[in-house]
PDB file of N, CA and C in Angstrom:
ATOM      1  N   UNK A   1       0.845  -1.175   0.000  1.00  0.00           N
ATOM      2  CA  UNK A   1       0.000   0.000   0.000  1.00  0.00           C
ATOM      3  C   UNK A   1       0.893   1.241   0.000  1.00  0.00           C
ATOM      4  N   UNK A   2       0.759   2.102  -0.954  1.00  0.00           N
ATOM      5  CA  UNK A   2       1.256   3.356  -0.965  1.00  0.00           C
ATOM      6  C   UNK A   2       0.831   3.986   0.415  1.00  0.00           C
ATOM      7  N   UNK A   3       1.642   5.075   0.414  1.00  0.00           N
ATOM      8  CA  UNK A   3       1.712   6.386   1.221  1.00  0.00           C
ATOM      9  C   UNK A   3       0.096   7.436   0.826  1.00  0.00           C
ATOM     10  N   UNK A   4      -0.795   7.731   2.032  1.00  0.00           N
ATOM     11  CA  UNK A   4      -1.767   8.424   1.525  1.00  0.00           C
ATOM     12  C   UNK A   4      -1.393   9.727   0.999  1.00  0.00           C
ATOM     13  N   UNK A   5      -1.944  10.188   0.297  1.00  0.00           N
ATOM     14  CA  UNK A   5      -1.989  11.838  -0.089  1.00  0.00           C
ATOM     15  C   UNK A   5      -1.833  12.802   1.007  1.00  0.00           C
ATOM     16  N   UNK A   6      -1.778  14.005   1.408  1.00  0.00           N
ATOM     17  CA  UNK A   6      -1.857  15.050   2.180  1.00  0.00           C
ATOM     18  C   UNK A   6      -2.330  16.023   1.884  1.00  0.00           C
ATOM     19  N   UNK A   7      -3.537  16.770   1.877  1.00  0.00           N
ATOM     20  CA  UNK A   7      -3.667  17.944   1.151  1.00  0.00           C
ATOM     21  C   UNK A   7      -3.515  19.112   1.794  1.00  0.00           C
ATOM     22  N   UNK A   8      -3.529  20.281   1.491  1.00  0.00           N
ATOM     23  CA  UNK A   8      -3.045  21.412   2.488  1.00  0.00           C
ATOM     24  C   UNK A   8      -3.449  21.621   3.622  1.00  0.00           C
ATOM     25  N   UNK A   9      -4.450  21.115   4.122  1.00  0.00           N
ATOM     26  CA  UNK A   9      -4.675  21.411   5.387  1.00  0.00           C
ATOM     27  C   UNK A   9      -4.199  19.687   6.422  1.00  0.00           C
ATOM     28  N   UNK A  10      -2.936  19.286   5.860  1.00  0.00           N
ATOM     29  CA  UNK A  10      -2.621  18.256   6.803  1.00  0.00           C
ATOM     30  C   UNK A  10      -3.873  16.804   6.527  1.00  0.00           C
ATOM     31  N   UNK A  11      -4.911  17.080   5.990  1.00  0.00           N
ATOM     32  CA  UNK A  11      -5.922  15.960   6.307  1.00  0.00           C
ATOM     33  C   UNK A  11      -5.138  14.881   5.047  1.00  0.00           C
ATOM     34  N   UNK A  12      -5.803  13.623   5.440  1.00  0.00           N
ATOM     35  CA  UNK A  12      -5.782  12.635   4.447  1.00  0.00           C
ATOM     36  C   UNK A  12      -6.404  12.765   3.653  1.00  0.00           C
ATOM     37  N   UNK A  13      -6.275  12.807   2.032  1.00  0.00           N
ATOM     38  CA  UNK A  13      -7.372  12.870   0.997  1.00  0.00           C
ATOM     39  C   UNK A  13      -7.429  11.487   0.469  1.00  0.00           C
ATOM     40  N   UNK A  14      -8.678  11.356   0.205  1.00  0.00           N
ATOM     41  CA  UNK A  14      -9.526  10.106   0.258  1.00  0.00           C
ATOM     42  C   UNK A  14     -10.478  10.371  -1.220  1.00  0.00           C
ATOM     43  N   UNK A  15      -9.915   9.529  -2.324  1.00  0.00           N
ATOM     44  CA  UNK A  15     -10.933   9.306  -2.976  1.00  0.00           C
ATOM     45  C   UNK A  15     -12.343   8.148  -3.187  1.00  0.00           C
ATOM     46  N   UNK A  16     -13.089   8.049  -2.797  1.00  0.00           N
ATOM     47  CA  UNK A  16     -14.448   6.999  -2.915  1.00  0.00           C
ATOM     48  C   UNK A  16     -15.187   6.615  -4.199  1.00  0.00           C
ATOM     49  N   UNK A  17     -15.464   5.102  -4.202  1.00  0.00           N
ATOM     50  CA  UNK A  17     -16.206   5.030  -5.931  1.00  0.00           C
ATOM     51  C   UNK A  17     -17.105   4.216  -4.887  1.00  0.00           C
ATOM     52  N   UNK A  18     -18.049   4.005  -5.229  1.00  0.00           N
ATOM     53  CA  UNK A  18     -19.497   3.161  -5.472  1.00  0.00           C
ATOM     54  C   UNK A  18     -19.980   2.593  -7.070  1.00  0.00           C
ATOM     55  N   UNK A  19     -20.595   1.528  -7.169  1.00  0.00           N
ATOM     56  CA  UNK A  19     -20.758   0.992  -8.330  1.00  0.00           C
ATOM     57  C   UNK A  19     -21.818  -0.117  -7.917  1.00  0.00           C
ATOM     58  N   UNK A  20     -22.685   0.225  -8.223  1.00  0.00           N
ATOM     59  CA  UNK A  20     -23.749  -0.703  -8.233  1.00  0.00           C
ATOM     60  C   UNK A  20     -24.302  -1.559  -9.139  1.00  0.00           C
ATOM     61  N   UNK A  21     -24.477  -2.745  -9.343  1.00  0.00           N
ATOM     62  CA  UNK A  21     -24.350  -3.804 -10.216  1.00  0.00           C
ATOM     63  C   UNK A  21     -25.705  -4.738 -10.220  1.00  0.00           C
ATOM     64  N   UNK A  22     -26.597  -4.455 -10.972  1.00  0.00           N
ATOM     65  CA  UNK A  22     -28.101  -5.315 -10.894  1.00  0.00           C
ATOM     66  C   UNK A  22     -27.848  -6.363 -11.901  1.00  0.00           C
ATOM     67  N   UNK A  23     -27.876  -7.783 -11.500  1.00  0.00           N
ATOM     68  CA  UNK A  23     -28.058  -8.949 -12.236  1.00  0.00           C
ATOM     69  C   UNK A  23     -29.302  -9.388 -12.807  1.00  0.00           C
ATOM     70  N   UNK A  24     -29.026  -9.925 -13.919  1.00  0.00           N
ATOM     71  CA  UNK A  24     -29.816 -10.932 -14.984  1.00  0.00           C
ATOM     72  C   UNK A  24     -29.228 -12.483 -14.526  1.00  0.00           C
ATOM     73  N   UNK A  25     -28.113 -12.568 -14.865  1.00  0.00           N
ATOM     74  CA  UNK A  25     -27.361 -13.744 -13.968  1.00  0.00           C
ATOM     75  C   UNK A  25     -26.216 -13.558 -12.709  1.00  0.00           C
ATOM     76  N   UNK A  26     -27.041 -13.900 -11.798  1.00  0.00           N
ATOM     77  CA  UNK A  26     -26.447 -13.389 -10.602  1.00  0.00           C
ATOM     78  C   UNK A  26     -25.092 -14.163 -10.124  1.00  0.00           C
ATOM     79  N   UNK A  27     -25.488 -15.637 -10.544  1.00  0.00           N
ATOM     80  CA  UNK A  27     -23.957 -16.501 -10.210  1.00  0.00           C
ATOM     81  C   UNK A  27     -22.514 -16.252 -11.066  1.00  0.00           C
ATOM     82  N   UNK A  28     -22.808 -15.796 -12.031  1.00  0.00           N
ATOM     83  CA  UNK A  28     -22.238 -14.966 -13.033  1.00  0.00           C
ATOM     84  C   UNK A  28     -21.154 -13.624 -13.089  1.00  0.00           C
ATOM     85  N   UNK A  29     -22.451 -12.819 -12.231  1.00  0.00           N
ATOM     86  CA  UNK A  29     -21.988 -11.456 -11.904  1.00  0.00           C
ATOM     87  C   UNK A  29     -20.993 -11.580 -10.593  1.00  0.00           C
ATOM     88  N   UNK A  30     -21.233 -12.307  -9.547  1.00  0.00           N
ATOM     89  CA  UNK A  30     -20.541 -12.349  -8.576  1.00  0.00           C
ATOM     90  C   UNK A  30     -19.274 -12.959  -8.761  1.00  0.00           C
ATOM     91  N   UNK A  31     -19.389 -13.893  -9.942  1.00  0.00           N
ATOM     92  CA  UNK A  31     -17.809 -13.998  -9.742  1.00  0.00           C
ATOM     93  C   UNK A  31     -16.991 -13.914 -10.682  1.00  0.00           C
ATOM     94  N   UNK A  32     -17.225 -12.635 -11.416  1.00  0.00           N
ATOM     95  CA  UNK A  32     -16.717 -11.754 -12.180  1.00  0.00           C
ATOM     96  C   UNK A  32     -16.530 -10.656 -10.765  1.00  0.00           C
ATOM     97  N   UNK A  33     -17.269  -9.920 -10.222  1.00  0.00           N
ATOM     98  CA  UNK A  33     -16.921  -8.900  -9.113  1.00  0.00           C
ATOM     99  C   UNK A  33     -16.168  -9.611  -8.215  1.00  0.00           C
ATOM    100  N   UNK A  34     -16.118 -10.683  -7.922  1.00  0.00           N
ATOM    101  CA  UNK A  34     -15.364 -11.187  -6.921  1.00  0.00           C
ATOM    102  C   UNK A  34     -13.683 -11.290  -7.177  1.00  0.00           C
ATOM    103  N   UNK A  35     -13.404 -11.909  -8.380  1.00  0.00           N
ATOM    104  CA  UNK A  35     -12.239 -11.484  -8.934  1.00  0.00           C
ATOM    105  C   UNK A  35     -11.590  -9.986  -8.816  1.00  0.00           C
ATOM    106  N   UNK A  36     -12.724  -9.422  -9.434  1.00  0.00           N
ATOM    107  CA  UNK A  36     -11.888  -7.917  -9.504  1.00  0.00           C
ATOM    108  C   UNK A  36     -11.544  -7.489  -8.356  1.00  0.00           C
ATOM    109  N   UNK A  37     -12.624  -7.543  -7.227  1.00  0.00           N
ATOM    110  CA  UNK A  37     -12.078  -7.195  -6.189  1.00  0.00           C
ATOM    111  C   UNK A  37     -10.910  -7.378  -5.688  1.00  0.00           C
ATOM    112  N   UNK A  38     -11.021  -8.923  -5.596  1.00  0.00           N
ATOM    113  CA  UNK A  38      -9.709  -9.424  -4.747  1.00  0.00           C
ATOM    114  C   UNK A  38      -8.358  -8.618  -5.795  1.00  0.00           C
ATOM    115  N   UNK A  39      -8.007  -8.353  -7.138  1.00  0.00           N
ATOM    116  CA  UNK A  39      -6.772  -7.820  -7.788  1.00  0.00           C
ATOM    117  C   UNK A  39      -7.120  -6.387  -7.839  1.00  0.00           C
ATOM    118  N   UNK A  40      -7.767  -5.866  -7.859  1.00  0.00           N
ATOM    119  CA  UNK A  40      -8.054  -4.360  -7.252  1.00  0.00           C
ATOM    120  C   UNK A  40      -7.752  -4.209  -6.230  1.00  0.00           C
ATOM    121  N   UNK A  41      -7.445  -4.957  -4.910  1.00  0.00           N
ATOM    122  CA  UNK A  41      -6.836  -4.832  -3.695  1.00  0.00           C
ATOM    123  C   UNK A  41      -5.304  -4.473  -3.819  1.00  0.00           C
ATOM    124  N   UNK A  42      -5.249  -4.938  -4.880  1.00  0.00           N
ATOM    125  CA  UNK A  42      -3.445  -5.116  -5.119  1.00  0.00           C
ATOM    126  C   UNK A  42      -3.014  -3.876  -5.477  1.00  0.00           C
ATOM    127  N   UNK A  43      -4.150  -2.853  -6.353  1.00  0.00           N
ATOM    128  CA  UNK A  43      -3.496  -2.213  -7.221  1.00  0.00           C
ATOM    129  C   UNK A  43      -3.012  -0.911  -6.191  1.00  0.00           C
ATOM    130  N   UNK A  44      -1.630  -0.599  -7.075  1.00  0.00           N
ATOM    131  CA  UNK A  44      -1.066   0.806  -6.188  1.00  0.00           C
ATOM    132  C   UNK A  44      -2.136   1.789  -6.071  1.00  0.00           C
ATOM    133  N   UNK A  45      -2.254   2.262  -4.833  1.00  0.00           N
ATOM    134  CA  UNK A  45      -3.247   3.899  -4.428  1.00  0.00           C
ATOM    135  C   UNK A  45      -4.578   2.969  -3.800  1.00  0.00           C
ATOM    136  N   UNK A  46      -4.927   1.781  -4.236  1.00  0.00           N
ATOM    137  CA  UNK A  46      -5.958   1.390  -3.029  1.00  0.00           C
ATOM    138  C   UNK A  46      -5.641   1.082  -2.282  1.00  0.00           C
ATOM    139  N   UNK A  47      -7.157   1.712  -0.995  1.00  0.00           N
ATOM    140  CA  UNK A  47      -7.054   1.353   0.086  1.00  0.00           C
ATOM    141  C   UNK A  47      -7.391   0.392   0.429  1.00  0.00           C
ATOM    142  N   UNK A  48      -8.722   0.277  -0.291  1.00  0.00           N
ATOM    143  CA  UNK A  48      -9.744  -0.971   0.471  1.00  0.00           C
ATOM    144  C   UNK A  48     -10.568  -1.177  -0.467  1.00  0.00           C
ATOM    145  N   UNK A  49     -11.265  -1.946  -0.843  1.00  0.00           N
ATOM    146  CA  UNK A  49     -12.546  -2.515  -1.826  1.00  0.00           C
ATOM    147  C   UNK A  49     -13.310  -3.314  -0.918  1.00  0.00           C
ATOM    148  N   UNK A  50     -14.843  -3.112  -1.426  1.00  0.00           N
ATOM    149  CA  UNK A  50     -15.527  -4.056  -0.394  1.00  0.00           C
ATOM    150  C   UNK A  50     -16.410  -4.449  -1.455  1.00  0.00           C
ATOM    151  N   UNK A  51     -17.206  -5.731  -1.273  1.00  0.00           N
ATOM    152  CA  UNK A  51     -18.324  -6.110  -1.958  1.00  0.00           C
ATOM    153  C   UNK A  51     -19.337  -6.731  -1.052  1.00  0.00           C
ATOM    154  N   UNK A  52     -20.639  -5.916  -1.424  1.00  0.00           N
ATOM    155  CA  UNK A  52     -21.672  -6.047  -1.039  1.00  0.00           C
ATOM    156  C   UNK A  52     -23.213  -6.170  -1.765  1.00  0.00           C
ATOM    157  N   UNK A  53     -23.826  -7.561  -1.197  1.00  0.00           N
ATOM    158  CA  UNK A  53     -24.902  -7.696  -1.757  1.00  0.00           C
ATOM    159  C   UNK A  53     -26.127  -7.272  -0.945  1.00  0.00           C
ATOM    160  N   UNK A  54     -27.050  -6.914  -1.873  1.00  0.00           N
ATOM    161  CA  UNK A  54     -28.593  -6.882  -1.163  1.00  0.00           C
ATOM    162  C   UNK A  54     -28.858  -7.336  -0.766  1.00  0.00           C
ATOM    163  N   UNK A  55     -29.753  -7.024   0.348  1.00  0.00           N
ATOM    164  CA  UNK A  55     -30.795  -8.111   1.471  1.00  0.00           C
ATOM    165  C   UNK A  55     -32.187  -7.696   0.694  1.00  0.00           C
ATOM    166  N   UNK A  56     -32.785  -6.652   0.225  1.00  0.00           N
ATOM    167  CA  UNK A  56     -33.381  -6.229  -0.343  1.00  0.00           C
ATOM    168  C   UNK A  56     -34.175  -6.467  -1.536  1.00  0.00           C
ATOM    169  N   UNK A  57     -33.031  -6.444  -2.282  1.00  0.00           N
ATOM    170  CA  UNK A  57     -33.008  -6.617  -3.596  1.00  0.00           C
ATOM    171  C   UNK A  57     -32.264  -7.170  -3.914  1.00  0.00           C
ATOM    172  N   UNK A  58     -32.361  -8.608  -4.225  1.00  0.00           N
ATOM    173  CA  UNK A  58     -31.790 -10.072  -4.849  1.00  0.00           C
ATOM    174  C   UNK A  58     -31.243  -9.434  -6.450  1.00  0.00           C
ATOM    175  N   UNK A  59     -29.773 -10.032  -6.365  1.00  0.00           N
ATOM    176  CA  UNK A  59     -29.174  -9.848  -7.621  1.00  0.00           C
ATOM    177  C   UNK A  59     -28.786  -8.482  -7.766  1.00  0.00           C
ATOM    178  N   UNK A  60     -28.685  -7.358  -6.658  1.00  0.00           N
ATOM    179  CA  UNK A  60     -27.883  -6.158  -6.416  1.00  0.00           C
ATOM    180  C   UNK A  60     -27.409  -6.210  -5.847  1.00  0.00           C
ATOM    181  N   UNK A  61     -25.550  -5.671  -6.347  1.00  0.00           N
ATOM    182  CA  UNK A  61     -24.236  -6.179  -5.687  1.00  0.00           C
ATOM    183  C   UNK A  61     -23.585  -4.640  -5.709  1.00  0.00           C
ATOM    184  N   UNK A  62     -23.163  -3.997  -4.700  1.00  0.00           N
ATOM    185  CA  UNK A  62     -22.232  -2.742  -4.740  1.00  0.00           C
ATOM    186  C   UNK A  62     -20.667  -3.003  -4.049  1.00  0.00           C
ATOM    187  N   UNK A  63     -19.973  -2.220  -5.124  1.00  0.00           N
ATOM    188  CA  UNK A  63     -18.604  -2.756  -4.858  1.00  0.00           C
ATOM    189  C   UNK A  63     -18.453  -1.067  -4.451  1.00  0.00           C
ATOM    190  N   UNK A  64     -17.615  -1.055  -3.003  1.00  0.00           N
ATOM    191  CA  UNK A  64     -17.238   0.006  -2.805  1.00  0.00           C
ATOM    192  C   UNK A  64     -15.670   0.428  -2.698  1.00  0.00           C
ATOM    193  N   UNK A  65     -14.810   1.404  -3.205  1.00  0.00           N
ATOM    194  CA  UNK A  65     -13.887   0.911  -3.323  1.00  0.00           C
ATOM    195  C   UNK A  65     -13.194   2.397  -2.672  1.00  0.00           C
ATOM    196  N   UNK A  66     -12.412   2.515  -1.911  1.00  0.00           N
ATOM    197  CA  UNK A  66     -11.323   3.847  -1.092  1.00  0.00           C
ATOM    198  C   UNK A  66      -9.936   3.590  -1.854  1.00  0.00           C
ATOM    199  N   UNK A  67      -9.350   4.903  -2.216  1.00  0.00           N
ATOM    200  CA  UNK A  67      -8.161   5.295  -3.111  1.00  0.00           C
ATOM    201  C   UNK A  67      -7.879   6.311  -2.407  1.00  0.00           C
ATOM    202  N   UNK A  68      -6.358   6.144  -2.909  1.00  0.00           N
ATOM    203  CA  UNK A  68      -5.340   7.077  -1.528  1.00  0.00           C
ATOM    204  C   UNK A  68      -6.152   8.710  -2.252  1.00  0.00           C
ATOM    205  N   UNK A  69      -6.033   8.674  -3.457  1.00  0.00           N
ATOM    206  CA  UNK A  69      -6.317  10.174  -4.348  1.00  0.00           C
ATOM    207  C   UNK A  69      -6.633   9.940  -5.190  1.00  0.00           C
ATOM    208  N   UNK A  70      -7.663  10.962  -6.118  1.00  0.00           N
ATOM    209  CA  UNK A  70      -8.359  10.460  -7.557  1.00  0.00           C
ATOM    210  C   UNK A  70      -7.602  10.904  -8.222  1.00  0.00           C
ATOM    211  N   UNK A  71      -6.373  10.981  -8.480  1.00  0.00           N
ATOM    212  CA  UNK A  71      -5.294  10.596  -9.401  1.00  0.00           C
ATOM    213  C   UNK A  71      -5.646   8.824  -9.663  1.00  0.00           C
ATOM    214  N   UNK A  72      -5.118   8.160  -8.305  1.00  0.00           N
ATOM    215  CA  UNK A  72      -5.317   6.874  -8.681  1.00  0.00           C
ATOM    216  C   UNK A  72      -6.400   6.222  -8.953  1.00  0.00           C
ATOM    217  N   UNK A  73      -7.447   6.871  -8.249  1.00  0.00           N
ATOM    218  CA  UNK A  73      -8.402   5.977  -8.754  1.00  0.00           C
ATOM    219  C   UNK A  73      -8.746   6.354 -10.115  1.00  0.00           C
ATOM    220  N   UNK A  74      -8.447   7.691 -10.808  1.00  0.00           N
ATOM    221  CA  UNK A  74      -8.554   7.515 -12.422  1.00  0.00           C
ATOM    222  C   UNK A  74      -7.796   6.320 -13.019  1.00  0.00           C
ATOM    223  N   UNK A  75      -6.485   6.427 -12.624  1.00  0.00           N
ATOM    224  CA  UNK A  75      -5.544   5.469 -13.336  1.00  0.00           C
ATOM    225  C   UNK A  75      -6.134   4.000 -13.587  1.00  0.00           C
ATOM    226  N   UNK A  76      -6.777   3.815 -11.993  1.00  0.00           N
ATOM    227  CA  UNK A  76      -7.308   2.590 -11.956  1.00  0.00           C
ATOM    228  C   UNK A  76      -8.874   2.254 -13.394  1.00  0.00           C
ATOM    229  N   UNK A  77      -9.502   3.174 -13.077  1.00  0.00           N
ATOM    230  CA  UNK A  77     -10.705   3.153 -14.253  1.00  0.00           C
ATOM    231  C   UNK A  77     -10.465   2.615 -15.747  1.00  0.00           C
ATOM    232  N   UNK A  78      -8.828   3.335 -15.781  1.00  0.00           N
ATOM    233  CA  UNK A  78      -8.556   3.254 -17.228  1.00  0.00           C
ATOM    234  C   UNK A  78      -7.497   2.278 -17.293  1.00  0.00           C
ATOM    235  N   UNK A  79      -7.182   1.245 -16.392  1.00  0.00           N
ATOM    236  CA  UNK A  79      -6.771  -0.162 -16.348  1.00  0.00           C
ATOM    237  C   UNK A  79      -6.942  -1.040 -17.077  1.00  0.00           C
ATOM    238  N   UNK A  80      -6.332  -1.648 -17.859  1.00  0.00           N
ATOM    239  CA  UNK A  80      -7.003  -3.128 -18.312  1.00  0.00           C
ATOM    240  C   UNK A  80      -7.524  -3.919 -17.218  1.00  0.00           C
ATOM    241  N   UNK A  81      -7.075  -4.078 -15.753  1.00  0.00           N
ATOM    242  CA  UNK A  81      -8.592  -4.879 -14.690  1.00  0.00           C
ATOM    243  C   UNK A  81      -9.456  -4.460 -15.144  1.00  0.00           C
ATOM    244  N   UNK A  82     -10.380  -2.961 -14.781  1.00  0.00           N
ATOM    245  CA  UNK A  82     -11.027  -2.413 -14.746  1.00  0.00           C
ATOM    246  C   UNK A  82     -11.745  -2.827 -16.435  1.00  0.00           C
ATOM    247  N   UNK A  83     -11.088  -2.806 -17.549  1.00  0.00           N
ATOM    248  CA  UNK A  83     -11.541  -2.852 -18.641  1.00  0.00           C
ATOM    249  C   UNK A  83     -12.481  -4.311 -18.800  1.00  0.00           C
ATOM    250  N   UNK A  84     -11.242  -5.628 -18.463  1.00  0.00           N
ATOM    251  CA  UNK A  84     -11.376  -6.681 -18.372  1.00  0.00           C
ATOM    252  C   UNK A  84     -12.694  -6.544 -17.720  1.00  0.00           C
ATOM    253  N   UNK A  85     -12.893  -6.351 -16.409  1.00  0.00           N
ATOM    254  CA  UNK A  85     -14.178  -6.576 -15.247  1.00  0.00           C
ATOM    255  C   UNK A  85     -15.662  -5.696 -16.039  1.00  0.00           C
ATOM    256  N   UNK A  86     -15.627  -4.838 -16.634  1.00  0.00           N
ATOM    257  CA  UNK A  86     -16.663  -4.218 -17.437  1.00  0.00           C
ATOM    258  C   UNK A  86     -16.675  -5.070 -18.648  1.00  0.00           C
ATOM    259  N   UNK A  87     -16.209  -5.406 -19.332  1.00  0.00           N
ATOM    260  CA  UNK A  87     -16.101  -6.498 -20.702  1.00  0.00           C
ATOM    261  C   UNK A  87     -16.697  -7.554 -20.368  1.00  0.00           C
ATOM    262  N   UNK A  88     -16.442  -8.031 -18.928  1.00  0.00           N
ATOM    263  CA  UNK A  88     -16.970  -9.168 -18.468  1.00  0.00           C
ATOM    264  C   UNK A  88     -18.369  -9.546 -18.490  1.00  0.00           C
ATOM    265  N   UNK A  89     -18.512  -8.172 -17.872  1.00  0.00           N
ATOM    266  CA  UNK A  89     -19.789  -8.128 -17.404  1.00  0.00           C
ATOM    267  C   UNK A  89     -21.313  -7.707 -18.881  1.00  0.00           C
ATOM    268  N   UNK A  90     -20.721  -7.670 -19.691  1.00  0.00           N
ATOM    269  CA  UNK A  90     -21.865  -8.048 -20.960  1.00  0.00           C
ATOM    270  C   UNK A  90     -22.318  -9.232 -20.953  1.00  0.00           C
ATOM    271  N   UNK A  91     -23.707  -8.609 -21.125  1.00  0.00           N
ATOM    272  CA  UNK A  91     -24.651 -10.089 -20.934  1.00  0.00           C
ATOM    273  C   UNK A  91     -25.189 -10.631 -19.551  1.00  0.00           C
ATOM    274  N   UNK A  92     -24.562 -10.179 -18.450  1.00  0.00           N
ATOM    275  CA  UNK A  92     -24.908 -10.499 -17.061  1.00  0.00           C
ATOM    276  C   UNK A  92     -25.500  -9.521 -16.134  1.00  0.00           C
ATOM    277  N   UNK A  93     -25.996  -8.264 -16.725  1.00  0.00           N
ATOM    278  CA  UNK A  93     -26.307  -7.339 -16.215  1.00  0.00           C
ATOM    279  C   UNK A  93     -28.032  -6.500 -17.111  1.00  0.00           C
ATOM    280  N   UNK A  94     -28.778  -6.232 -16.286  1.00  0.00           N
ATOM    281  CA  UNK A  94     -29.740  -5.842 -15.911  1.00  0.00           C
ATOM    282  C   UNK A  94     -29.474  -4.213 -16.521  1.00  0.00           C
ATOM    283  N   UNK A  95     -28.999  -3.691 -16.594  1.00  0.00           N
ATOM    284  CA  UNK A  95     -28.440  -2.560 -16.624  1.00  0.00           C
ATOM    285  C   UNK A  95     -27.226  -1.687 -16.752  1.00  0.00           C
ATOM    286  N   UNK A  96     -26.675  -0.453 -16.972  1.00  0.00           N
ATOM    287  CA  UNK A  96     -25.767  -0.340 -16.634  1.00  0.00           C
ATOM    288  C   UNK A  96     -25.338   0.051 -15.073  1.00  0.00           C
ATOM    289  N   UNK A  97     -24.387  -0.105 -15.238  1.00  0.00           N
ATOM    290  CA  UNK A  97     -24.163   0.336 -12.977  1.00  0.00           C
ATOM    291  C   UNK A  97     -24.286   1.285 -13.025  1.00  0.00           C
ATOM    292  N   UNK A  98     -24.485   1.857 -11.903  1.00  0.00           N
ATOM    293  CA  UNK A  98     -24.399   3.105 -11.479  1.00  0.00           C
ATOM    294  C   UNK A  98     -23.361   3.395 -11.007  1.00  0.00           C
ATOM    295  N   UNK A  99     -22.695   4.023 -11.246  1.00  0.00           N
ATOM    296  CA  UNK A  99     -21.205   4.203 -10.564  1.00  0.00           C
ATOM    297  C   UNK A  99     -20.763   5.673 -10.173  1.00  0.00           C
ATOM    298  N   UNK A 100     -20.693   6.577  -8.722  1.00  0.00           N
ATOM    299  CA  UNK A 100     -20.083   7.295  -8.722  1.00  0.00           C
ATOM    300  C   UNK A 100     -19.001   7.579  -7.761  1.00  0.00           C
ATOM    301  N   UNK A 101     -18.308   8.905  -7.765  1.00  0.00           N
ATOM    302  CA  UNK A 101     -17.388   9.260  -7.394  1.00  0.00           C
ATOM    303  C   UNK A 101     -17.467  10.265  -5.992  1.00  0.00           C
ATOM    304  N   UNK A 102     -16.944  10.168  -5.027  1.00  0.00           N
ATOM    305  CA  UNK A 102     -17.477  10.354  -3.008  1.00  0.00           C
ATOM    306  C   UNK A 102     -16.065  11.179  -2.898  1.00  0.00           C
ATOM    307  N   UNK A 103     -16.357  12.218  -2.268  1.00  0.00           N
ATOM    308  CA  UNK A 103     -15.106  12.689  -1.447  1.00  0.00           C
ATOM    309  C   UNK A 103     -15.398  11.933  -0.198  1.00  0.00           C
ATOM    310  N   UNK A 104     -14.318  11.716   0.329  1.00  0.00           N
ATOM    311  CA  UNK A 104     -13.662  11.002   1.696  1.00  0.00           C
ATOM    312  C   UNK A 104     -13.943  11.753   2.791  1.00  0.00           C
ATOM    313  N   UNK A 105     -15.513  12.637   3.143  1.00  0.00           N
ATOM    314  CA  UNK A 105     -15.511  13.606   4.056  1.00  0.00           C
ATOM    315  C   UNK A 105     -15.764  12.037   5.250  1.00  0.00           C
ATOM    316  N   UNK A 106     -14.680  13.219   6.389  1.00  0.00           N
ATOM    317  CA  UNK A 106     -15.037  11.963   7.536  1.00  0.00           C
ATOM    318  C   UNK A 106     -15.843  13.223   8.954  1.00  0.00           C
ATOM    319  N   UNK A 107     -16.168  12.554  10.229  1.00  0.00           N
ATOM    320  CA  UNK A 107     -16.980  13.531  11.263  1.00  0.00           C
ATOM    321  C   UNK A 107     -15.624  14.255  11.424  1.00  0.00           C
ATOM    322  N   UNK A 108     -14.208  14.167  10.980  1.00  0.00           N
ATOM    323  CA  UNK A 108     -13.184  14.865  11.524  1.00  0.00           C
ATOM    324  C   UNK A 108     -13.510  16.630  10.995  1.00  0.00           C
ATOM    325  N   UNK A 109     -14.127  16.428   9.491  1.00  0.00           N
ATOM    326  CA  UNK A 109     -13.562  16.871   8.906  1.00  0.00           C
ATOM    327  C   UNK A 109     -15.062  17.919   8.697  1.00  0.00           C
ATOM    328  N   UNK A 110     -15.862  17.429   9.693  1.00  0.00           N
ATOM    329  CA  UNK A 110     -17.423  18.950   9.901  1.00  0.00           C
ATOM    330  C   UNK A 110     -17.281  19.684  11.292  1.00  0.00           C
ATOM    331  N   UNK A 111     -15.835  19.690  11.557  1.00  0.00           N
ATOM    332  CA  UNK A 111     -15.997  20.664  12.445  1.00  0.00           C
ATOM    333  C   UNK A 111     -16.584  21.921  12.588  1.00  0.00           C
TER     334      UNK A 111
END
């Protein structure tokens, strides 16, 4: 794991993705996301990736993923993983994801 970012006021900068993933074939989709996850862990500037399914809504899976800075997490988007794991996913999806982009505000940081 890299070194986090610093931005001028001393805080950690934190970039956040969300990506939400509705299945047509759900055994499918999961382990296509399950892969990526686990080698998206690897990649330089992440922090953390998580994957999570619905209790809700069967066959909705959100992968959440923390990057030191959205420097990296661009880099990461425009990855061949990243390419590979969207390529994959034709044909197994309901939709397209929803996917966006979170600043890293934490309670530190509403003073």
């Amino acid at each position: 794991m890299t070194d986090p970012a610093i931005d001028a006021n001393g805080e950690i900068e934190l970039a956040v993705v969300t990506m939400r993933f509705d299945a047509v074939d759900d055994a499918a989709l999961l382990a296509i996301l399950s892969k990526y996850v686990v080698l998206t862990r690897m990649v330089d500037g992440c922090r953390n990736v998580d994957l999570c399914s619905s209790v809700t809504t069967p066959g909705r899976h959100l992968v959440i993923q923390k990057w030191d800075d959205a420097d990296a997490q661009r880099a990461h988007f425009d990855s061949p993983l990243m390419v590979e794991m969207a390529q994959s996913c034709v044909g197994v999806l309901s939709s397209a994801p929803d996917i966006d982009l979170w600043d890293g505000t934490s309670a530190h940081d509403l003073r």
